[in-house]
C-alpha atoms as a PDB file:
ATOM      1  CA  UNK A   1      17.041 -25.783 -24.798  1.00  0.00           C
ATOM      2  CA  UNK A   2      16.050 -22.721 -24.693  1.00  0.00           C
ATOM      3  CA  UNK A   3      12.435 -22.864 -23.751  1.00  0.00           C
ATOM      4  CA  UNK A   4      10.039 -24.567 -20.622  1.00  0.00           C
ATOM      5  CA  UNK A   5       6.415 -24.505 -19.486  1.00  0.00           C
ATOM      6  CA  UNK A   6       5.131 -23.558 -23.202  1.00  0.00           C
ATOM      7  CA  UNK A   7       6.214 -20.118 -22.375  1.00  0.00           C
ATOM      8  CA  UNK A   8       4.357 -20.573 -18.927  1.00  0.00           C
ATOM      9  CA  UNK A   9       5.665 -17.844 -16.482  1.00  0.00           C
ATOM     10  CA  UNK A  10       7.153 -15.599 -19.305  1.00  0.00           C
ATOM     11  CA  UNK A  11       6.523 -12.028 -18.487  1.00  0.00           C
ATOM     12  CA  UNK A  12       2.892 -11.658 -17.844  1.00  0.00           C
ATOM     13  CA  UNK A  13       2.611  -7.903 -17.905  1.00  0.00           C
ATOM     14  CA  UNK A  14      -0.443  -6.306 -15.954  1.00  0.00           C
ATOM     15  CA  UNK A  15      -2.337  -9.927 -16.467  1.00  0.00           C
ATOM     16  CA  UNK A  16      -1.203 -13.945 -16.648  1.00  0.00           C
ATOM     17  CA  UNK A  17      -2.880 -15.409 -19.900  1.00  0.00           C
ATOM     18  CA  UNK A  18      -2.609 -16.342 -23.121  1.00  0.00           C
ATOM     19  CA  UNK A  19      -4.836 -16.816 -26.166  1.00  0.00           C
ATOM     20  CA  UNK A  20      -5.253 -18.555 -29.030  1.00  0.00           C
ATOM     21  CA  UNK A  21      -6.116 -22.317 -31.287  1.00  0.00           C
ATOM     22  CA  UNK A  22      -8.156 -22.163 -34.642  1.00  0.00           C
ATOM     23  CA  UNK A  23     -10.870 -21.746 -37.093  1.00  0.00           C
ATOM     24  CA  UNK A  24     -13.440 -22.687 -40.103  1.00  0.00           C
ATOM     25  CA  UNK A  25     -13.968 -26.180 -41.595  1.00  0.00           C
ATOM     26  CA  UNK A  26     -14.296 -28.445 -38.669  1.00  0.00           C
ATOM     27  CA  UNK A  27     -12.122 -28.634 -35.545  1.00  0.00           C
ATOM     28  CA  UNK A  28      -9.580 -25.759 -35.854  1.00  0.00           C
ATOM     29  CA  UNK A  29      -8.783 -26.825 -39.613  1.00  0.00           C
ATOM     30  CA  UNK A  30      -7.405 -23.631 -42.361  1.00  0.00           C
ATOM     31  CA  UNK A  31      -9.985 -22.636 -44.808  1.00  0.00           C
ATOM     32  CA  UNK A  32      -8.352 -20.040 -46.339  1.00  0.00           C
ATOM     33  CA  UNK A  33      -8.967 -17.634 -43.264  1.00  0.00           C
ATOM     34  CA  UNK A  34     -12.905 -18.270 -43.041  1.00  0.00           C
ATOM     35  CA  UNK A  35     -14.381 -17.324 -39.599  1.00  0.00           C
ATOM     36  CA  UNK A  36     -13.555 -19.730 -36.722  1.00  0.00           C
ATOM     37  CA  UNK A  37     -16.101 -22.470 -36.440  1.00  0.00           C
ATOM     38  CA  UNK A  38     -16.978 -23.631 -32.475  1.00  0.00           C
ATOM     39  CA  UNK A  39     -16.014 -27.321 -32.052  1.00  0.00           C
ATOM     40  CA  UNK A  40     -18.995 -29.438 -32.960  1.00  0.00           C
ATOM     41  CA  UNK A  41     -17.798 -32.625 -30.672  1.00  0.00           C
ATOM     42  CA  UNK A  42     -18.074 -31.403 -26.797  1.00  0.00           C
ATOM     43  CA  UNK A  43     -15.191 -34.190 -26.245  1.00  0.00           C
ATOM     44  CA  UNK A  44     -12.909 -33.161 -28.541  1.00  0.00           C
ATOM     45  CA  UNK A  45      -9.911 -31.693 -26.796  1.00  0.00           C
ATOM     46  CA  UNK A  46      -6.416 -30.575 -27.997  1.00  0.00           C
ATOM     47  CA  UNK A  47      -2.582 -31.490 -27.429  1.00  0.00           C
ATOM     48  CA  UNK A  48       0.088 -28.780 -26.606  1.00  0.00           C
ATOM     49  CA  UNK A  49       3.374 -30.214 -26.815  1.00  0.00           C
ATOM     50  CA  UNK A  50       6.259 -27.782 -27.432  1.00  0.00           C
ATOM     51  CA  UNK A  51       9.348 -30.271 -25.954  1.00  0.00           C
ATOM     52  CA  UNK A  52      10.371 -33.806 -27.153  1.00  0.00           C
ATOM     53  CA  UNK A  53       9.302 -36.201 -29.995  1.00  0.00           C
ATOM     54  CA  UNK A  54       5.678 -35.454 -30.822  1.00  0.00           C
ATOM     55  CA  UNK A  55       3.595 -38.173 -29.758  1.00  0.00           C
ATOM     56  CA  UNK A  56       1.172 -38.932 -32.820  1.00  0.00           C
ATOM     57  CA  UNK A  57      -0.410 -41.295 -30.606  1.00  0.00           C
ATOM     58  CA  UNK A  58      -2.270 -39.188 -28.191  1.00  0.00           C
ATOM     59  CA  UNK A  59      -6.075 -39.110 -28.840  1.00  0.00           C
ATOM     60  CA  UNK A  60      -6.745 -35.401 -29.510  1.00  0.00           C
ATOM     61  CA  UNK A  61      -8.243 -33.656 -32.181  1.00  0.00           C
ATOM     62  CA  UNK A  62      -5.684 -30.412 -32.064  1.00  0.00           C
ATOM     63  CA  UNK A  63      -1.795 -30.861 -31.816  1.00  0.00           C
ATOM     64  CA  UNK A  64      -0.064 -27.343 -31.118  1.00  0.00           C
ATOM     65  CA  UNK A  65       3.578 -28.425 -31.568  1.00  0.00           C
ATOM     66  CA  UNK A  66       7.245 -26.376 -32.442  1.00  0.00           C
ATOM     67  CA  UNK A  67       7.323 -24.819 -35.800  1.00  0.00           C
ATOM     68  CA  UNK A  68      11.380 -25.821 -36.552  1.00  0.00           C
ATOM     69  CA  UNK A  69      11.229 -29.270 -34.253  1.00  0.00           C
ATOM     70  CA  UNK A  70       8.491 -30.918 -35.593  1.00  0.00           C
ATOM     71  CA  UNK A  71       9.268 -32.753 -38.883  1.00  0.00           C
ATOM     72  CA  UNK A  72       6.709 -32.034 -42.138  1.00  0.00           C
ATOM     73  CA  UNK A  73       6.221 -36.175 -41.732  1.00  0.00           C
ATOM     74  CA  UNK A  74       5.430 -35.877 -38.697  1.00  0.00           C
ATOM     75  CA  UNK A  75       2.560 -33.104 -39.441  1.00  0.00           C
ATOM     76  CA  UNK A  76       1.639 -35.480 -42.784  1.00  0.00           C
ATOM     77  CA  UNK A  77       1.350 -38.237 -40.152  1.00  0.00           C
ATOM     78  CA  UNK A  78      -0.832 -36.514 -37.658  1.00  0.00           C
ATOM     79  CA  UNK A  79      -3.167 -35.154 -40.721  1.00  0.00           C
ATOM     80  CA  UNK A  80      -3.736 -38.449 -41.854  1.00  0.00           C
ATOM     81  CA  UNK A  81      -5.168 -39.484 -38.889  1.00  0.00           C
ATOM     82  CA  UNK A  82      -7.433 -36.574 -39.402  1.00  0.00           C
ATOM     83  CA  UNK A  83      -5.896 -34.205 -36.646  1.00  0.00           C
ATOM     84  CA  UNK A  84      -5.472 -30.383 -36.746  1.00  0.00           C
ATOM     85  CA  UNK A  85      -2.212 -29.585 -36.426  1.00  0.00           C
ATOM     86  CA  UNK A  86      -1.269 -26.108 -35.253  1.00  0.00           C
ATOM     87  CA  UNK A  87       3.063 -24.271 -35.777  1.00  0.00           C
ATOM     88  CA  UNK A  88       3.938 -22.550 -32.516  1.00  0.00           C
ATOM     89  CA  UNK A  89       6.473 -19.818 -33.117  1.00  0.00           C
ATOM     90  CA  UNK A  90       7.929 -16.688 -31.422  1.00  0.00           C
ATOM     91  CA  UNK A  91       6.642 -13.655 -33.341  1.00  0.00           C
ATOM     92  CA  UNK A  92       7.291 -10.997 -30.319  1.00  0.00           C
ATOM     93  CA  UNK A  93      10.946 -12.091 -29.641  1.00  0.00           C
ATOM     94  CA  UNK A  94      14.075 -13.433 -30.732  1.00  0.00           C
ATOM     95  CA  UNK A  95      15.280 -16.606 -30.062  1.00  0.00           C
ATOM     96  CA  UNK A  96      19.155 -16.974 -30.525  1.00  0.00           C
ATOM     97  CA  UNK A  97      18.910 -20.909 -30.877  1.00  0.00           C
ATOM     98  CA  UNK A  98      17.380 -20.303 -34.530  1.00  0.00           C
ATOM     99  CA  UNK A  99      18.310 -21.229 -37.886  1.00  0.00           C
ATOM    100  CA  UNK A 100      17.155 -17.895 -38.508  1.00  0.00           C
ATOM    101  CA  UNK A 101      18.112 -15.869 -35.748  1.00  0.00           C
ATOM    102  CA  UNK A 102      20.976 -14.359 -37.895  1.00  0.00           C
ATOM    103  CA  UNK A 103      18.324 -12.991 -40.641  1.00  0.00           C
ATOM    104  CA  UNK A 104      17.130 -10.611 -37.686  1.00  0.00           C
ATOM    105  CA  UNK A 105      18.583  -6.613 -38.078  1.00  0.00           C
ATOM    106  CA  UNK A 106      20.875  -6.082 -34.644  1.00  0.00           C
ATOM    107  CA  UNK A 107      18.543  -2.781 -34.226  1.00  0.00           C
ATOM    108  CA  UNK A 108      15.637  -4.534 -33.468  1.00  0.00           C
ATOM    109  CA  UNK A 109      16.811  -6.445 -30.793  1.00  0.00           C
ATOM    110  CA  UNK A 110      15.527  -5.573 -27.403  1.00  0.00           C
ATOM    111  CA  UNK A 111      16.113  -6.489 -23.232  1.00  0.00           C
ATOM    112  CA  UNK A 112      16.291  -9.881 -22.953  1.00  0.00           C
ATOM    113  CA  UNK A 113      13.100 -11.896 -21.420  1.00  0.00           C
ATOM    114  CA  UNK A 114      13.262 -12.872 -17.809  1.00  0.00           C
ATOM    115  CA  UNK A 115      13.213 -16.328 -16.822  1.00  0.00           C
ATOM    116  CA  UNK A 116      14.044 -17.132 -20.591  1.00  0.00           C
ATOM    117  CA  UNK A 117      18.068 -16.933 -21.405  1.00  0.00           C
ATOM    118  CA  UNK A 118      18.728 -15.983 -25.041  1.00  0.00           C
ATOM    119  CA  UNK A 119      15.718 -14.362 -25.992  1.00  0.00           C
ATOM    120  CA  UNK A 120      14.878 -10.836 -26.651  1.00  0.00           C
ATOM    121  CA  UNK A 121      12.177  -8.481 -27.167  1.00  0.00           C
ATOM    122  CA  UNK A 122      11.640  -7.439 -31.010  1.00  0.00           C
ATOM    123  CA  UNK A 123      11.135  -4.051 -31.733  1.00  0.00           C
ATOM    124  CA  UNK A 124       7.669  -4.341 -33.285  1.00  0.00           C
ATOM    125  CA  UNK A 125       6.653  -0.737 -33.894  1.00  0.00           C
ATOM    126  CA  UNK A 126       9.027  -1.107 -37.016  1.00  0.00           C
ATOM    127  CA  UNK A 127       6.834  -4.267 -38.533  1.00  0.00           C
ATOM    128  CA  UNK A 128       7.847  -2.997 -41.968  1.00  0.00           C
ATOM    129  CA  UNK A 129      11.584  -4.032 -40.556  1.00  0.00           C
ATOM    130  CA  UNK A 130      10.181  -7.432 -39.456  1.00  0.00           C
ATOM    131  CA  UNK A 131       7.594  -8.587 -41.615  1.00  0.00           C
ATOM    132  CA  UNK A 132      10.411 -10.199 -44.314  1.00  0.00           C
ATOM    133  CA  UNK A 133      11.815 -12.598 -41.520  1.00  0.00           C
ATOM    134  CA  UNK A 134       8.008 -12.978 -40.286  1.00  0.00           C
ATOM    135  CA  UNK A 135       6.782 -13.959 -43.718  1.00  0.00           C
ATOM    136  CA  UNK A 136       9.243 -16.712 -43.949  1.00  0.00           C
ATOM    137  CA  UNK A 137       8.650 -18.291 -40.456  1.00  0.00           C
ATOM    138  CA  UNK A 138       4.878 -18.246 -42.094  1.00  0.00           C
ATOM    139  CA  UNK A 139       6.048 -19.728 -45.520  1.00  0.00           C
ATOM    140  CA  UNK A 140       8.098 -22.710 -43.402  1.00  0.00           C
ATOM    141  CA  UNK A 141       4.823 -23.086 -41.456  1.00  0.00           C
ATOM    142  CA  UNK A 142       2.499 -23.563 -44.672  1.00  0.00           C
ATOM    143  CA  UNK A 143       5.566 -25.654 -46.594  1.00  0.00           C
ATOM    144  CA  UNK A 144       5.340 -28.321 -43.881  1.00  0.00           C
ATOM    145  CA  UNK A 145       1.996 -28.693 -44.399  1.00  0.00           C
ATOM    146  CA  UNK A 146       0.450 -26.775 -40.804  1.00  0.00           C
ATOM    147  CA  UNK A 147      -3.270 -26.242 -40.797  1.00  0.00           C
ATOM    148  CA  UNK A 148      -2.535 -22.789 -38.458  1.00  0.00           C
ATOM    149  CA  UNK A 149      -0.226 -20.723 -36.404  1.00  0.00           C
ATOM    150  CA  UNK A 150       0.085 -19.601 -32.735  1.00  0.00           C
ATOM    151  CA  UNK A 151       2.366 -16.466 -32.366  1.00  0.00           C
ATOM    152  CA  UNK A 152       3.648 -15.861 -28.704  1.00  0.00           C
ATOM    153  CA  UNK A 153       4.930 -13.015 -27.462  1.00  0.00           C
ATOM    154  CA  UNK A 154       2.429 -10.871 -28.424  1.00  0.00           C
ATOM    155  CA  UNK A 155       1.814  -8.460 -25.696  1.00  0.00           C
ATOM    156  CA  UNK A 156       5.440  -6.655 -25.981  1.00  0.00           C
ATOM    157  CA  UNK A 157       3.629  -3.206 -25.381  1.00  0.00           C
ATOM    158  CA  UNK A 158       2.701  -3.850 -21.959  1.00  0.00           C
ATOM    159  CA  UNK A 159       6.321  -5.284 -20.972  1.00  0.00           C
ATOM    160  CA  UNK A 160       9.733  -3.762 -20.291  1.00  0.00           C
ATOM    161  CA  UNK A 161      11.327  -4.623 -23.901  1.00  0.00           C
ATOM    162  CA  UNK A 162      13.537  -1.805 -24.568  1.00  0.00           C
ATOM    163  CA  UNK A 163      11.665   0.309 -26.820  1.00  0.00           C
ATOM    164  CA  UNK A 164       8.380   2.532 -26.199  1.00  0.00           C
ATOM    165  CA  UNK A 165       5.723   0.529 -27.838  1.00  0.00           C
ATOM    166  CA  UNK A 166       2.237   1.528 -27.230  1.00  0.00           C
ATOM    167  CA  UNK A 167      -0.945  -0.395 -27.463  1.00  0.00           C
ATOM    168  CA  UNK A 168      -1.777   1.000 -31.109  1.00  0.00           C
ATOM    169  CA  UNK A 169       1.753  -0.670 -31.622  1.00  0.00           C
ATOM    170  CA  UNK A 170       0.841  -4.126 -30.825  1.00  0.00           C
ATOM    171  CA  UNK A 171      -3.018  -4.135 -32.589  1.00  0.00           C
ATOM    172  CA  UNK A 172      -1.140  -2.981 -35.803  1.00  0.00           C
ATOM    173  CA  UNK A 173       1.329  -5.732 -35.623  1.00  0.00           C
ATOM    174  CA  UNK A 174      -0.872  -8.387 -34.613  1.00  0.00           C
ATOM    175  CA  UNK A 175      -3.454  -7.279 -36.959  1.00  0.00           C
ATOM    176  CA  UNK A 176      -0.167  -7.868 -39.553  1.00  0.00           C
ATOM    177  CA  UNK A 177       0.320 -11.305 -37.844  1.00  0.00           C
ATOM    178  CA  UNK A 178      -3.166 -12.528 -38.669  1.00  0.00           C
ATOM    179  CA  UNK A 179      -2.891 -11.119 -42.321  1.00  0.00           C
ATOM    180  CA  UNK A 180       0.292 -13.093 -42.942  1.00  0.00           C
ATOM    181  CA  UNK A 181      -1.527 -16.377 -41.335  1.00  0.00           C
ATOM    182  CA  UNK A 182      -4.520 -15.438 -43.500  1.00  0.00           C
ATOM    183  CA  UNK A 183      -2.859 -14.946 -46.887  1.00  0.00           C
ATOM    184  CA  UNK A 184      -1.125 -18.201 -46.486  1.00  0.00           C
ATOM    185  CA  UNK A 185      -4.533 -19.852 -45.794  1.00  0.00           C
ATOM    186  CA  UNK A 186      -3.672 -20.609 -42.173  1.00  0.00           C
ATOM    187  CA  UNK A 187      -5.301 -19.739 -39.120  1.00  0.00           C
ATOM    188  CA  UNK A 188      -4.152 -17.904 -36.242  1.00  0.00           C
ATOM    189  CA  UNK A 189      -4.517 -17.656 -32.583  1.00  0.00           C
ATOM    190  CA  UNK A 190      -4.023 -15.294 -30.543  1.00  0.00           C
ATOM    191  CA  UNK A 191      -1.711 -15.902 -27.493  1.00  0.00           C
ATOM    192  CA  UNK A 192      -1.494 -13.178 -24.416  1.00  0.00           C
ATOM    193  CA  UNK A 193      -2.904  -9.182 -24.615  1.00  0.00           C
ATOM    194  CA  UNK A 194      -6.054 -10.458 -23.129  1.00  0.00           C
ATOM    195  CA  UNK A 195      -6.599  -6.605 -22.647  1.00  0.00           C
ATOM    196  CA  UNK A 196      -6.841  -6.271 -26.221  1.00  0.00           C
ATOM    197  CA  UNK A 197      -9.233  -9.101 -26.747  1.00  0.00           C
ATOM    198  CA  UNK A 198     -12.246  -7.099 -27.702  1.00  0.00           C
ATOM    199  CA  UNK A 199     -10.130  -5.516 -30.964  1.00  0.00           C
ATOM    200  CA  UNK A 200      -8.143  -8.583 -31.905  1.00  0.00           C
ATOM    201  CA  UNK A 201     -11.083 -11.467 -32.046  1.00  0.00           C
ATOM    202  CA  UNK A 202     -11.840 -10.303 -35.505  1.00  0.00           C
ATOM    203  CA  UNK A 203      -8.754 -10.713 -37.135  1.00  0.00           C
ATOM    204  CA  UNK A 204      -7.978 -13.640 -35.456  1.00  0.00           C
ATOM    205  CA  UNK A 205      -9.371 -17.396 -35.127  1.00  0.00           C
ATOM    206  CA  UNK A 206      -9.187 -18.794 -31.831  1.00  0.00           C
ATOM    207  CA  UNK A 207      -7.373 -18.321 -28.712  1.00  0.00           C
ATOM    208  CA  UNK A 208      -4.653 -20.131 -26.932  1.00  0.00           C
ATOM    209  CA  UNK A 209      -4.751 -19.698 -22.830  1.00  0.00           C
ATOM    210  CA  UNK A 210      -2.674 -20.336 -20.440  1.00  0.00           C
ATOM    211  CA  UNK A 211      -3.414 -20.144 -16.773  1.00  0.00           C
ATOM    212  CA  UNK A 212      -6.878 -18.327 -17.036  1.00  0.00           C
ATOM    213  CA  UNK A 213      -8.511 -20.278 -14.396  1.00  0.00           C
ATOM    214  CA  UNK A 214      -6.255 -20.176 -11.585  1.00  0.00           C
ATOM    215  CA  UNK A 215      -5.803 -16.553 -12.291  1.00  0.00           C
ATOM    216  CA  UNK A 216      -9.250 -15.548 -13.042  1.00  0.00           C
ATOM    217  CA  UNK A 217      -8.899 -14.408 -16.130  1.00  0.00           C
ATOM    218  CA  UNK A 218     -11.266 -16.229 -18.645  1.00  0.00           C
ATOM    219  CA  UNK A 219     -14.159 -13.886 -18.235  1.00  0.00           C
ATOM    220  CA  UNK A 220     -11.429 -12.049 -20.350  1.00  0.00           C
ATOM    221  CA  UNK A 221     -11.857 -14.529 -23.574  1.00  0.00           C
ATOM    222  CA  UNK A 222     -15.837 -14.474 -23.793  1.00  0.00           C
ATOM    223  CA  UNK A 223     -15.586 -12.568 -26.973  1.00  0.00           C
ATOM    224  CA  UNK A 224     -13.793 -15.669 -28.795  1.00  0.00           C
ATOM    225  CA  UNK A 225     -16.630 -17.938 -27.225  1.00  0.00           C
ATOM    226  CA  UNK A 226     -19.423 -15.112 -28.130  1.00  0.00           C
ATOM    227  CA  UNK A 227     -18.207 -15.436 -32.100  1.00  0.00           C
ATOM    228  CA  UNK A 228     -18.014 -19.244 -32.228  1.00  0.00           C
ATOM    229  CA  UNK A 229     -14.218 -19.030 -32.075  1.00  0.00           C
ATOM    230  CA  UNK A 230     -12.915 -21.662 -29.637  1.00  0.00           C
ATOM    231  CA  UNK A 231     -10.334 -21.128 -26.857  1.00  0.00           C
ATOM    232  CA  UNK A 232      -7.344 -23.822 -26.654  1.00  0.00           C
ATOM    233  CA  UNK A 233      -6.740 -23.905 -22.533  1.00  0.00           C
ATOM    234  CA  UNK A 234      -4.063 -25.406 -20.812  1.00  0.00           C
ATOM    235  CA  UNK A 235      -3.826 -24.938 -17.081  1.00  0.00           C
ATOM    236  CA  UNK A 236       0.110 -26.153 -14.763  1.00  0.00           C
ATOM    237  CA  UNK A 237      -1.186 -26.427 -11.331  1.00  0.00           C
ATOM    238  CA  UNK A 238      -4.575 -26.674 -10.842  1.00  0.00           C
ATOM    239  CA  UNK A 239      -5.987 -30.159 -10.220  1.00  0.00           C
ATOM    240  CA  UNK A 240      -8.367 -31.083 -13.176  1.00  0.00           C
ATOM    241  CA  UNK A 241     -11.432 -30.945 -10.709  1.00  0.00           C
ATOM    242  CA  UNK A 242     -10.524 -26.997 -10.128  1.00  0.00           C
ATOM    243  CA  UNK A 243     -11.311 -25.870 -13.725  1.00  0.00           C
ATOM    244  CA  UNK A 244     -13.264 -28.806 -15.127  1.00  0.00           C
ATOM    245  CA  UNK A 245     -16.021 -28.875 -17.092  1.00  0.00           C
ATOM    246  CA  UNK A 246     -14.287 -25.882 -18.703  1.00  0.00           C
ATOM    247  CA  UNK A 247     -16.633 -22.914 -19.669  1.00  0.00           C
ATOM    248  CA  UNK A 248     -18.333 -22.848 -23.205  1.00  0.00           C
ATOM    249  CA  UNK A 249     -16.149 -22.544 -26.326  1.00  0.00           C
ATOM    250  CA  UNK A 250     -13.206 -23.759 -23.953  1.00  0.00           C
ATOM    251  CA  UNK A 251     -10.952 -26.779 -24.952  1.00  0.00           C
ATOM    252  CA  UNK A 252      -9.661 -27.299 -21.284  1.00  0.00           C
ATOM    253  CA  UNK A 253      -6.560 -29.594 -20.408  1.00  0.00           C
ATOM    254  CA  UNK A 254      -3.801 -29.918 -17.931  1.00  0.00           C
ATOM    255  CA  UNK A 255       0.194 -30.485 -18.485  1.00  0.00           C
ATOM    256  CA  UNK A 256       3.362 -30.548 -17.279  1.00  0.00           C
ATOM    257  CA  UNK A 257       5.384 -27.184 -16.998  1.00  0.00           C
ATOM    258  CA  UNK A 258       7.660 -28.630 -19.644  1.00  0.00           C
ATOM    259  CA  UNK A 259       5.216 -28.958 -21.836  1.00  0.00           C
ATOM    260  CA  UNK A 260       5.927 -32.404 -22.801  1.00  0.00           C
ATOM    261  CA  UNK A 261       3.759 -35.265 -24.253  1.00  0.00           C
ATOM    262  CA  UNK A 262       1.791 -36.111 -20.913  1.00  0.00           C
ATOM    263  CA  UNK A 263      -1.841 -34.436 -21.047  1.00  0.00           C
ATOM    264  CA  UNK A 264      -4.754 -34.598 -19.176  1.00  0.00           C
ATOM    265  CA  UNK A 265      -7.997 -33.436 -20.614  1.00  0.00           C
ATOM    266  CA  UNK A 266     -11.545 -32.237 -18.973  1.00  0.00           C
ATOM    267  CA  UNK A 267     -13.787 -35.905 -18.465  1.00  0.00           C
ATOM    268  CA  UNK A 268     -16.136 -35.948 -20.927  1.00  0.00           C
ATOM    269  CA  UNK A 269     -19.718 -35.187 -19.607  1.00  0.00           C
ATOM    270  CA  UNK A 270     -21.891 -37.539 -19.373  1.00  0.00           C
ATOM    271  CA  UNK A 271     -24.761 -38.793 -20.979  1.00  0.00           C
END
């Protein structure tokens, strides 16, 4: 299959997070790349579901499902019922299960991901060699009708991948990421590099987080929450009544490693 846990556990690098979920005209819907827009419901919440048939049914107002498994009906069906509907792909690594995979050049493939057989770090200080094949994992993602895009693997610099990226490395390539989101008139979240928060939260239009509570990391996202951008956060382990109510700006839920269709969201408060 190829992938588990939503990419849960995948090389965490110096911290254990991951960013990213939407923007401008209501909750985490494209305007065309407009500034992110904080949630105006307090109960709205969001679905992550990266394994199995998409349940349309679940009462959420954000569905961040699998860019090449998810049917365009099924993203025509969740957008009727007024959901936001987000493409997960792998921008930072290859992924030899693909349709695609072969359009990648050999050169740019790096050491393979622990924990995650057939997948390999992508040479992205060469984003000149990768924006073609990137562009078209963008075009699929706007020709099935996606409101916005979550890239993962987005922190290569500050992992063993084979190749000596640096931190200027990563900001120009995720900086490219965002303008290839942006020119399609999707947004884009930003998943992982928490370090890099502070430079990345203009570009991009939310955050997508994984894990930030039980690893104390979600001081780290403020910035999203400080520009009205909100923060889409999913934690494995934690009991609901460890992390709930979620801090400001945060969409907080809790799921299965797996990442299938079972969710459980933050109570609503109150009154």
């Amino acid at each position: 299959m190829g992938r588990t846990a939503g990419r849960m556990g995948r090389v965490r690098a110096p911290r254990a997070v991951v960013a990213a979920v939407i923007a401008a005209c209501g909750l985490l819907a494209a305007c065309g790349g407009a500034a992110a827009a904080a949630p105006q419901a307090p109960a709205a919440t969001w679905q992550y579901q990266l394994q199995g048939t998409v349940d349309t049914s679940v009462d959420a107002g954000t569905f961040d499902v699998d860019l090449f498994d998810t049917p365009a009906q099924t993203v025509a069906d969740l957008k009727a019922k007024g959901r936001t509907v987000i493409c997960y792909l792998n921008a930072g690594a290859s992924e030899d299960w693909r349709p695609d995979f072969g359009a990648l050049p050999k050169e740019l493939l790096g050491k393979p991901l622990d924990d995650w057989p057939g997948e390999r770090w992508l040479d992205i200080s060469r984003p000149d060699a990768l924006r073609p094949f990137l562009a078209a994992r963008f075009d699929l993602c706007k020709q099935k009708g996606f409101d916005g895009v979550e890239p993962d693997n987005v922190d290569g610099y500050a992992n063993k991948t084979g190749f000596a990226l640096t931190a200027d490395d990563q900001l120009a390539y995720n900086t490219m990421l965002a303008q290839l989101a942006h020119d399609r008139g999707l947004t884009v979240g930003l998943k992982n590099d928490l370090d890099q928060v502070e430079d990345l939260v203009g570009p991009f239009d939310f955050a997508v987080n994984e894990q930030c509570a039980q690893y104390r990391e979600c001081d780290a996202l403020r910035p999203f929450v400080d520009a009205g951008k909100p923060v889409l956060h999913v934690e494995y382990t934690l009991a609901l009544s460890a992390f709930c109510p979620p801090p400001r700006g945060f969409l907080s839920i809790r799921k299965p490693l797996r990442l299938t269709a079972e969710v459980q969201p933050c109570p609503s408060p109150r009154g």
